[in-house]
Protein backbone atom coordinates (compact mmCIF):
# COMPACT_ATOMS: atom_id res chain seq x y z
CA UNK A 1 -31.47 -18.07 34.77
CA UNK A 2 -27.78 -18.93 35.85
CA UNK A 3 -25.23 -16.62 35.92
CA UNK A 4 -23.10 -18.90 33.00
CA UNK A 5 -25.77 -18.73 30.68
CA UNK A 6 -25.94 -14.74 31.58
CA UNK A 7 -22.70 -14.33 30.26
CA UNK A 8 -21.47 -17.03 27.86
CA UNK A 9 -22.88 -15.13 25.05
CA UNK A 10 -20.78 -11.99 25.92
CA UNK A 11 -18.10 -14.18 26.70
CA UNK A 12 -18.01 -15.45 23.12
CA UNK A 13 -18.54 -12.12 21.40
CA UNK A 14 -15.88 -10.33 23.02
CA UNK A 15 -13.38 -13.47 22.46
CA UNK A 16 -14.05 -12.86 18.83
CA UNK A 17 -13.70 -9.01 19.03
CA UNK A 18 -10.14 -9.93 20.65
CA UNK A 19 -8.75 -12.67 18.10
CA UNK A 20 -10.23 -10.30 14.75
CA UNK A 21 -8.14 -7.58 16.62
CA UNK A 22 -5.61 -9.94 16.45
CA UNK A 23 -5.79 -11.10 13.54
CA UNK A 24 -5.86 -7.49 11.70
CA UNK A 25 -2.67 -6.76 14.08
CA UNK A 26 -0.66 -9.55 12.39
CA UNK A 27 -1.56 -8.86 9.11
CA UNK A 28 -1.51 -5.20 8.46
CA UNK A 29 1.44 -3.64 11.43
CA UNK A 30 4.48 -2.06 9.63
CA UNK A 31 7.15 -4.03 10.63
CA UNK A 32 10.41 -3.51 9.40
CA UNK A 33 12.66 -6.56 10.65
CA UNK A 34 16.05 -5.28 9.49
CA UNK A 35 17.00 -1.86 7.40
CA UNK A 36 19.83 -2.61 5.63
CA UNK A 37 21.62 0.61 4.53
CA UNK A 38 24.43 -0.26 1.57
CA UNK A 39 25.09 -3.52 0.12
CA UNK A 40 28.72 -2.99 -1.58
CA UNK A 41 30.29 -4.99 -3.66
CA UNK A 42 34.32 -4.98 -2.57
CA UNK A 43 36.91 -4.49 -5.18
CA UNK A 44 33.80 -4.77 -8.07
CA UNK A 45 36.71 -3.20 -11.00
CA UNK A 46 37.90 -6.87 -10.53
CA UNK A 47 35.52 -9.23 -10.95
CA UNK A 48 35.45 -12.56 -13.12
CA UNK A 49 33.52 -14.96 -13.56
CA UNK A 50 34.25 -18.61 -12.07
CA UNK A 51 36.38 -16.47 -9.25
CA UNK A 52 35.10 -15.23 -5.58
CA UNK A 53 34.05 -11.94 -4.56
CA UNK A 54 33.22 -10.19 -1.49
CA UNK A 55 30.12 -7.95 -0.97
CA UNK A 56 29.61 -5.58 3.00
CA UNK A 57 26.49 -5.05 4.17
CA UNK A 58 25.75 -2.56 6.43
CA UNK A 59 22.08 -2.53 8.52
CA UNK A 60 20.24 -1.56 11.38
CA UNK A 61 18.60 -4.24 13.05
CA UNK A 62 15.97 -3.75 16.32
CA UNK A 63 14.33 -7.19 16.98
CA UNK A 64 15.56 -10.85 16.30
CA UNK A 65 13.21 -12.10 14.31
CA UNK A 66 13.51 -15.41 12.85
CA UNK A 67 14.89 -15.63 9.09
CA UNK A 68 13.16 -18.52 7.39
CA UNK A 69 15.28 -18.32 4.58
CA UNK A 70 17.90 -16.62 2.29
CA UNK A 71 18.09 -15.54 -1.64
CA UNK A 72 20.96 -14.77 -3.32
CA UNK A 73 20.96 -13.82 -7.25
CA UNK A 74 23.23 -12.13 -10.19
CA UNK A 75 20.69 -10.01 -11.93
CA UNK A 76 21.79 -9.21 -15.69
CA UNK A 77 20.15 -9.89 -18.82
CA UNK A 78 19.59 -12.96 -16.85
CA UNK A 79 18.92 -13.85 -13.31
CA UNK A 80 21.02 -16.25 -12.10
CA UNK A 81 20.33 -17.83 -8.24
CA UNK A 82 23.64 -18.37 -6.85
CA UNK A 83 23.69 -21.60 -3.96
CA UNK A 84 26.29 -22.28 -1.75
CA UNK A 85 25.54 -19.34 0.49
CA UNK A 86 24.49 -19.88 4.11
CA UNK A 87 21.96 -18.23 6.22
CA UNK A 88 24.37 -15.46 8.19
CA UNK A 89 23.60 -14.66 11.59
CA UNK A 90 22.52 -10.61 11.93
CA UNK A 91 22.97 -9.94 15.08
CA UNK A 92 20.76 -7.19 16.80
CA UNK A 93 22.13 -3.45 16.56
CA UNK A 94 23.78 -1.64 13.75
CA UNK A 95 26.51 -3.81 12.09
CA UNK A 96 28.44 -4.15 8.52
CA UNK A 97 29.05 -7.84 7.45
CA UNK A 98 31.26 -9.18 4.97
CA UNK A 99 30.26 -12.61 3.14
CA UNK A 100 31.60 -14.27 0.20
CA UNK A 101 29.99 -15.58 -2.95
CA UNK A 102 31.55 -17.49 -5.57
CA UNK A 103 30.22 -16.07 -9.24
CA UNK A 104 29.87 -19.35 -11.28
CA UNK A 105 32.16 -19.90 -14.16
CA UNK A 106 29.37 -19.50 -16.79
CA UNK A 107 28.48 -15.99 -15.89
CA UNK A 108 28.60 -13.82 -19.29
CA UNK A 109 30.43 -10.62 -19.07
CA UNK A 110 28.77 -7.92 -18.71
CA UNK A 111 26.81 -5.44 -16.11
CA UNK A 112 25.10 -7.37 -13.39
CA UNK A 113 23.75 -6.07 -9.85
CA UNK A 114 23.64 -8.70 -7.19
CA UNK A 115 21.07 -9.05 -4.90
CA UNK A 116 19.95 -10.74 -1.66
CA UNK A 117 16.36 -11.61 -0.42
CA UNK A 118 16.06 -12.65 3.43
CA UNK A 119 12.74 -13.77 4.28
CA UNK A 120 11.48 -13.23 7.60
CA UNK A 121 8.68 -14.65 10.08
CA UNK A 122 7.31 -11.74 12.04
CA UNK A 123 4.18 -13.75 13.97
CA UNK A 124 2.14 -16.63 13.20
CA UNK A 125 0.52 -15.41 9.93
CA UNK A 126 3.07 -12.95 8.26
CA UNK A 127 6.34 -13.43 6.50
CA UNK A 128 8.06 -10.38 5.21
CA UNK A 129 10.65 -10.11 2.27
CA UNK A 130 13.41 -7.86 2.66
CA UNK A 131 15.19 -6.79 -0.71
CA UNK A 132 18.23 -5.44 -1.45
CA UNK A 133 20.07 -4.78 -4.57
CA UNK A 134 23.93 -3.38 -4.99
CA UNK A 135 24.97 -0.69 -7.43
CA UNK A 136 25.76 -2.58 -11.02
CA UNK A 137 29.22 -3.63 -11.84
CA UNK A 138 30.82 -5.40 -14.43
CA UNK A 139 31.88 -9.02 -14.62
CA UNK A 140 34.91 -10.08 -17.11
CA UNK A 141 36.28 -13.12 -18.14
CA UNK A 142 39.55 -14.32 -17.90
CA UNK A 143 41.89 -14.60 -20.87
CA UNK A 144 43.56 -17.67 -21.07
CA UNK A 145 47.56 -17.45 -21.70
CA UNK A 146 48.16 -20.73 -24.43
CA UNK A 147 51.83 -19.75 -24.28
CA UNK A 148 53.68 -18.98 -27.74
């Protein structure tokens, strides 16, 4: 008997063993890509709809992992998915970052919380979702002036 045949069985077993191991790694490791701290909305006593507004986000971040894509929405008694934003860079250590979001003109007033999803690819088989939601705040409308 050769020494391949010997071993090719073994060889094939323990190449299994290593990509289940593998496998289970991917899928079940708590990874955390980013922990984001506070999401604040700037200035939220003056908000109105059709006008911009300016939210900092403060986060820890350990690894660069790559962000497949990003989520922004106006939760009320709706949920509104607001476009126009672009994937920010988060850079690696603990930073606060300021964006901008328009709120669109439609927007009834009221209580809303905004919210951002960033999606994440951790390895081949996993993507994970981070969440985050600010504290509520109100949105008003403007009152038109239709002089006298």
């Amino acid at each position: 008997m050769s020494l391949f045949t010997r071993w090719s069985g073994k060889f094939l077993l323990i190449t299994l063993i290593f990509l289940w191991c593998l496998v289970m790694y991917w899928l079940f490791y708590p990874v955390t890509p980013v922990e984001i701290h506070e999401l604040e909305i700037v200035d939220s006593n003056n908000l109105y709809a059709g006008e911009e507004f300016t939210c900092s986000i403060s986060y820890t971040k350990e690894r660069a992992y790559p962000i497949l894509s990003v989520s922004r929405q106006l939760i009320g008694d709706t949920v509104i998915v607001l476009t126009g934003g672009s994937i920010t860079p988060i850079p690696v250590g603990t930073h606060t970052l300021k964006e901008g979001q328009i709120i669109p003109g439609f927007v009834d007033p009221g209580k809303w919380v905004y919210c951002i999803l960033i999606y994440y690819q951790v390895n081949p088989l996993r993507i994970i979702t981070v969440k985050v939601k600010s504290k509520p705040f109100m949105i008003k409308k403007r009152r038109l002036n239709c002089g006298s």
